[in-house]
C-alpha atoms as a PDB file:
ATOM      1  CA  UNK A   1      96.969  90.128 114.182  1.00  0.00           C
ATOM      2  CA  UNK A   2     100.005  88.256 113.456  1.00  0.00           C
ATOM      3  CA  UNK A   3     101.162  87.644 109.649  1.00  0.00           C
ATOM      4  CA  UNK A   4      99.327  85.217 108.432  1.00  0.00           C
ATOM      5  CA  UNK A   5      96.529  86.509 109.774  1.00  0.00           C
ATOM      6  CA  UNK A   6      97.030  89.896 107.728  1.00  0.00           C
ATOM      7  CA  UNK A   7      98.378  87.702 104.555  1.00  0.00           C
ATOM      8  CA  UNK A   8      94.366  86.272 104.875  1.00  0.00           C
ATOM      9  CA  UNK A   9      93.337  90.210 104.595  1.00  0.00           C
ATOM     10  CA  UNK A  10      91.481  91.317 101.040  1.00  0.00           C
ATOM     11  CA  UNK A  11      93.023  94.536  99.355  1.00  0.00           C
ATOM     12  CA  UNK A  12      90.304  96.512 100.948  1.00  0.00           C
ATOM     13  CA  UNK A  13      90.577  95.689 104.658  1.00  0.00           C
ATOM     14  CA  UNK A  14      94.554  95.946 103.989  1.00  0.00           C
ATOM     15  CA  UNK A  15      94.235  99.352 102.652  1.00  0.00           C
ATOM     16  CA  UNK A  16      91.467 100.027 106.201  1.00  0.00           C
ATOM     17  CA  UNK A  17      94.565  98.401 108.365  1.00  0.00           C
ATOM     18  CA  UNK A  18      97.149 100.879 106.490  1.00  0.00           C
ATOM     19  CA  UNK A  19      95.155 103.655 107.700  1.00  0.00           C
ATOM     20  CA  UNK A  20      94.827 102.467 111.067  1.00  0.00           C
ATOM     21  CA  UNK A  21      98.204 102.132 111.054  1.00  0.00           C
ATOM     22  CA  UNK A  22      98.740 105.882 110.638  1.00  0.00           C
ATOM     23  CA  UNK A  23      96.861 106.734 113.685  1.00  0.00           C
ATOM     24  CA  UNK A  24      98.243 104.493 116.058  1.00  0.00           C
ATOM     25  CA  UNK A  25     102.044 105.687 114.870  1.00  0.00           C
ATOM     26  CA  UNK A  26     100.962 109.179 115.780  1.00  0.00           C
ATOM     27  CA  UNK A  27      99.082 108.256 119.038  1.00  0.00           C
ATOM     28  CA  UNK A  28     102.265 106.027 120.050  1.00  0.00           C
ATOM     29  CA  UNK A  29     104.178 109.117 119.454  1.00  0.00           C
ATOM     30  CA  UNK A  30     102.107 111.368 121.270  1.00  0.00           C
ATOM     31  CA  UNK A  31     102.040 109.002 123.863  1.00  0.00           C
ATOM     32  CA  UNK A  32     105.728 108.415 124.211  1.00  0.00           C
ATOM     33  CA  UNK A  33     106.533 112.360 124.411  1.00  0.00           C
ATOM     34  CA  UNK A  34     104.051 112.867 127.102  1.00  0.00           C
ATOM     35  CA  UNK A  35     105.544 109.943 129.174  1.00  0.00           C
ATOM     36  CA  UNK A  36     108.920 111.539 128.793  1.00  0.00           C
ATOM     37  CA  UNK A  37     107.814 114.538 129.547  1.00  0.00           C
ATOM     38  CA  UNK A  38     106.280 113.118 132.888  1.00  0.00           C
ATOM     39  CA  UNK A  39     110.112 111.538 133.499  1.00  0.00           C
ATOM     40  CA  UNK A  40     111.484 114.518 133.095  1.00  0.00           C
ATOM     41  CA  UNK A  41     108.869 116.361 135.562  1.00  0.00           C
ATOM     42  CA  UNK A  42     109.401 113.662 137.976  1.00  0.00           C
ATOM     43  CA  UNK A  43     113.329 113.760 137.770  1.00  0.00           C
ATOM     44  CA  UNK A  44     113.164 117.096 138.029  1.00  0.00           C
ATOM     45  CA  UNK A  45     111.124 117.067 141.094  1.00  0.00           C
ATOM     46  CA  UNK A  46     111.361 114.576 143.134  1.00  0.00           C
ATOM     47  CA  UNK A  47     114.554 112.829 141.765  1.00  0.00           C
ATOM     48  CA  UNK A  48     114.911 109.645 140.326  1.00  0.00           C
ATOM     49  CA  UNK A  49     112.583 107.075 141.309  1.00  0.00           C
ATOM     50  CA  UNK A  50     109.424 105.400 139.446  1.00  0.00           C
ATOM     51  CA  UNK A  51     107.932 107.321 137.280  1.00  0.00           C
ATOM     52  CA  UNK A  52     111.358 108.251 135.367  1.00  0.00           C
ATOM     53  CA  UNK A  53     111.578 105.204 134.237  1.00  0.00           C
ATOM     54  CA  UNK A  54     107.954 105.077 132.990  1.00  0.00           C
ATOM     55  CA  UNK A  55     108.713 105.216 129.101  1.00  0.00           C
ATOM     56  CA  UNK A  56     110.437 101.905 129.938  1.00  0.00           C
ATOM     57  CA  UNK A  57     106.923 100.426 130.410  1.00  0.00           C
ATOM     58  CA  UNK A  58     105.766 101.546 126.765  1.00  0.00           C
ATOM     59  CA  UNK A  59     108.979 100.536 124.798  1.00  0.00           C
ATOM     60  CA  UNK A  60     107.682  97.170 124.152  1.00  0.00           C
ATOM     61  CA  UNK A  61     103.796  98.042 123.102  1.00  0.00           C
ATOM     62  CA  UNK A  62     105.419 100.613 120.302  1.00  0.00           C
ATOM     63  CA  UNK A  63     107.953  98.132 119.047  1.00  0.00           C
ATOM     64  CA  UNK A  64     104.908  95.445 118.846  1.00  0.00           C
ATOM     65  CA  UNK A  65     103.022  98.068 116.810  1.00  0.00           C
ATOM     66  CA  UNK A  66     106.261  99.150 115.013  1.00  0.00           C
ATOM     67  CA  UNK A  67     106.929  95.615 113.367  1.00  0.00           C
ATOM     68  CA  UNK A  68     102.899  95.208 112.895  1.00  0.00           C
ATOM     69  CA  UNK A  69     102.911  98.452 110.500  1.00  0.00           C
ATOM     70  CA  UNK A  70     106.516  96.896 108.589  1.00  0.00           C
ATOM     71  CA  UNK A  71     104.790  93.706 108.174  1.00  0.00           C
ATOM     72  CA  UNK A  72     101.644  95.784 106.834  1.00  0.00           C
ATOM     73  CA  UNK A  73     103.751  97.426 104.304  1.00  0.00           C
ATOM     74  CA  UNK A  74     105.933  94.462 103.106  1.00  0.00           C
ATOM     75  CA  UNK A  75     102.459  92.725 102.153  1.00  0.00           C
ATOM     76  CA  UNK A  76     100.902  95.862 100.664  1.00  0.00           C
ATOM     77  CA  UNK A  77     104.202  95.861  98.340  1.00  0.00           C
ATOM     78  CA  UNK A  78     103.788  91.680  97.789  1.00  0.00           C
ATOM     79  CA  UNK A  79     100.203  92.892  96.663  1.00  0.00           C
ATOM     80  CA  UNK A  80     101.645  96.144  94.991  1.00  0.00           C
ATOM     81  CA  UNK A  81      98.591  98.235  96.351  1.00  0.00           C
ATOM     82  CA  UNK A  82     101.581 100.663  97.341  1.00  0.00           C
END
């Protein structure tokens, strides 16, 4: 959803969106540390070659989800549900 399709968002399904929001930082954290972790493994292994740079690959998805959740909270304040 981009912004003005969460300004078109009632209080309710704002306050549903804030808790999905939750989640998905958590999973993208979770997801992150175990594609490090597979970077590191591989590094370690086999030396550098694909999969150490697989974080790379997921930078861009968490920063998309990153500025969705900011935008999420700058309306929730506009709205002062927060």
């Amino acid at each position: 959803m981009s912004q003005k399709e969460l300004a078109e968002l009632t209080n309710e399904e704002l306050l549903q969106e804030t808790k999905k929001t939750k989640s998905t930082k958590i999973f993208d954290a979770a997801i992150f540390g175990f594609l490090i972790g597979v970077a590191v493994y591989s590094a370690v292994r086999n030396g550098f070659g694909l999969l150490t740079f697989l974080p790379l690959i997921y930078i861009p998805i968490a920063a998309k989800n990153k500025a969705r959740s900011k935008d999420l909270e700058v309306l929730l304040k506009e709205r002062n549900l927060k």
